[in-house]
C-alpha atoms as a PDB file:
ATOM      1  CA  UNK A   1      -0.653  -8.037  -1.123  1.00  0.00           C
ATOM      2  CA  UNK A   2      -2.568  -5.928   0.917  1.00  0.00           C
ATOM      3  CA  UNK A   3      -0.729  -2.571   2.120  1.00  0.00           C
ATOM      4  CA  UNK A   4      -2.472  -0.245   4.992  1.00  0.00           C
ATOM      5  CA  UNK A   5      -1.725   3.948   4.335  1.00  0.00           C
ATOM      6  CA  UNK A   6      -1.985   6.284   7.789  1.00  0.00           C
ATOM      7  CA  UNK A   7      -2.460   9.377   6.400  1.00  0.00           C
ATOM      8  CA  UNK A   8      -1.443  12.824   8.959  1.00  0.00           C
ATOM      9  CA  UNK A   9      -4.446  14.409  10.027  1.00  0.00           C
ATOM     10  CA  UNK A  10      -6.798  11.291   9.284  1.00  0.00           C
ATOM     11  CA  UNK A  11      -8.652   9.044  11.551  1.00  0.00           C
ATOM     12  CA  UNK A  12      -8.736   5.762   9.894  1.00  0.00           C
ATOM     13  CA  UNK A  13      -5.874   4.308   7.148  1.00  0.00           C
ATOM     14  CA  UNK A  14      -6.542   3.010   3.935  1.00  0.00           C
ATOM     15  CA  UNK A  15      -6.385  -0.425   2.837  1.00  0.00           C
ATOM     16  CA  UNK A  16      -4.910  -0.950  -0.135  1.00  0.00           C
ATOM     17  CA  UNK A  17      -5.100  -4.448  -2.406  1.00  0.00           C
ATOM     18  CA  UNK A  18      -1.718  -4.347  -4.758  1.00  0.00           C
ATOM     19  CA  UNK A  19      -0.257  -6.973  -7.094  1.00  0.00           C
ATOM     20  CA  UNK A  20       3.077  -5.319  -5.951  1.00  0.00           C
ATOM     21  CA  UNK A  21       5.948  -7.194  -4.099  1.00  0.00           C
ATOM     22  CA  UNK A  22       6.748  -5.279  -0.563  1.00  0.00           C
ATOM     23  CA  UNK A  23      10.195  -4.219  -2.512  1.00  0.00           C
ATOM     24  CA  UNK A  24       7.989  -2.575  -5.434  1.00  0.00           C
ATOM     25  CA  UNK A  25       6.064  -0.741  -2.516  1.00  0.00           C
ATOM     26  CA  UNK A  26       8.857   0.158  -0.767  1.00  0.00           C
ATOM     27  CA  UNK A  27      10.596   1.678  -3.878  1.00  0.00           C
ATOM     28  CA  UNK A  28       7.937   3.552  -4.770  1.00  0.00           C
ATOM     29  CA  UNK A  29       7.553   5.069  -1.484  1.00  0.00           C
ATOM     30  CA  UNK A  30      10.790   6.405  -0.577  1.00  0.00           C
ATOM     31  CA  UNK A  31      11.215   7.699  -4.712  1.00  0.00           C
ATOM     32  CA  UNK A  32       8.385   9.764  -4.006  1.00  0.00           C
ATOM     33  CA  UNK A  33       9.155  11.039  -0.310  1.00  0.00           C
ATOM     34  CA  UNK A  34      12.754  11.942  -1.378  1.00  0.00           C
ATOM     35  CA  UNK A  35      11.363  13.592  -4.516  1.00  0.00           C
ATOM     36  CA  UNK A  36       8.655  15.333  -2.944  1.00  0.00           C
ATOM     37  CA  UNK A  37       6.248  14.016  -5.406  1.00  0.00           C
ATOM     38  CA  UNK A  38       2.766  12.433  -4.788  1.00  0.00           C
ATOM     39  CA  UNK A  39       2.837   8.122  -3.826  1.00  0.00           C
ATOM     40  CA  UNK A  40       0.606   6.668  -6.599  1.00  0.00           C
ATOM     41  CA  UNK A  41      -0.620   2.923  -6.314  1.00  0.00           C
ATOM     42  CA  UNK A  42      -3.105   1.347  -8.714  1.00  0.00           C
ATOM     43  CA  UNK A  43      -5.192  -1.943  -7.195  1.00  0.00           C
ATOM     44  CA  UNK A  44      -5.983  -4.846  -7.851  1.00  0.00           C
ATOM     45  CA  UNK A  45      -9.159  -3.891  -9.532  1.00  0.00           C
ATOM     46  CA  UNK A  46      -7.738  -0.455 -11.539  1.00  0.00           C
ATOM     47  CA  UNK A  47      -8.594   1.963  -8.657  1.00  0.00           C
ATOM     48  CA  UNK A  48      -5.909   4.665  -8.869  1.00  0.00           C
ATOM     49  CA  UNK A  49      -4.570   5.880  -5.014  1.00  0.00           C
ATOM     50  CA  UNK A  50      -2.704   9.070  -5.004  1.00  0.00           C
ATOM     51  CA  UNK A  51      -1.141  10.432  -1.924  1.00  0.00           C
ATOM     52  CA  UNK A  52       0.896  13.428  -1.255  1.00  0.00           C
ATOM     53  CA  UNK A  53       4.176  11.587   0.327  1.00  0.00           C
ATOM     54  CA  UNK A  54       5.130  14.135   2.902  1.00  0.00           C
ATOM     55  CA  UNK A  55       1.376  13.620   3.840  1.00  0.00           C
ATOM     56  CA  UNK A  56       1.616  10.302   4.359  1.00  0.00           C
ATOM     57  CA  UNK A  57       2.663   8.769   8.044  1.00  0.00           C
ATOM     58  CA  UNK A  58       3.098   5.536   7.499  1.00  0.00           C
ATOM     59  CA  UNK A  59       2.756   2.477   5.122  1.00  0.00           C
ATOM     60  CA  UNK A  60       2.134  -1.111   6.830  1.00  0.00           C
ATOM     61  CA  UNK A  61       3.232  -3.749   4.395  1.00  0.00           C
ATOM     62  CA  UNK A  62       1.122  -7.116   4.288  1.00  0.00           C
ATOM     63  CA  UNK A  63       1.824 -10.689   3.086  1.00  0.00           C
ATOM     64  CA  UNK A  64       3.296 -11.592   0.281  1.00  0.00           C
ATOM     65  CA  UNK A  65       0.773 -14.412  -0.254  1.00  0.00           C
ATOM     66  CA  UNK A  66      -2.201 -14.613   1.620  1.00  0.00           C
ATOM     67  CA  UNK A  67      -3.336 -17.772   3.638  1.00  0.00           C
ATOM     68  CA  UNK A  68      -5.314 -19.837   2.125  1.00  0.00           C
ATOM     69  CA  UNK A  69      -9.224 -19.930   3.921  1.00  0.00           C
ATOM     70  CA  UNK A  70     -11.776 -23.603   4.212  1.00  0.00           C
ATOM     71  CA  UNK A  71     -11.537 -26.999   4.021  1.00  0.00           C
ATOM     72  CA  UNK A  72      -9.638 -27.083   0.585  1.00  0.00           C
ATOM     73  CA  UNK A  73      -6.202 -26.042   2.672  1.00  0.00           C
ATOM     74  CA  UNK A  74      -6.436 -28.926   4.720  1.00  0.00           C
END
């Protein structure tokens, strides 16, 4: 699932490929905002993503399953 970050003070989001459900993301999120902790996501491909969560403005929450692309989902 891909997940886009809006960070305060930042121009462009981040994108974010996770092999989370949007209830895993969620969780994680609002444990970490009402802790005060930092939001920490690991990819698809082991990149580690660490946020402060009062820094973060918003979290846009993908499909679950991506559509499928060519001839083959015909």
């Amino acid at each position: 699932m891909e997940i886009k970050i809006g960070v305060k003070n930042l121009p462009r989001e981040v994108v974010v490929e996770l092999d989370q459900t949007s209830e895993q993301v969620t969780d994680t999120f609002r444990t970490a905002l009402a802790d005060g902790t930092v939001l920490t996501f690991t990819d698809t491909h082991g990149r580690q993503y660490i946020f402060p969560a009062d820094g973060v403005a918003y979290i846009e929450i993908g499909q679950q399953n991506a559509r499928p692309v060519g001839f083959g989902s015909l």
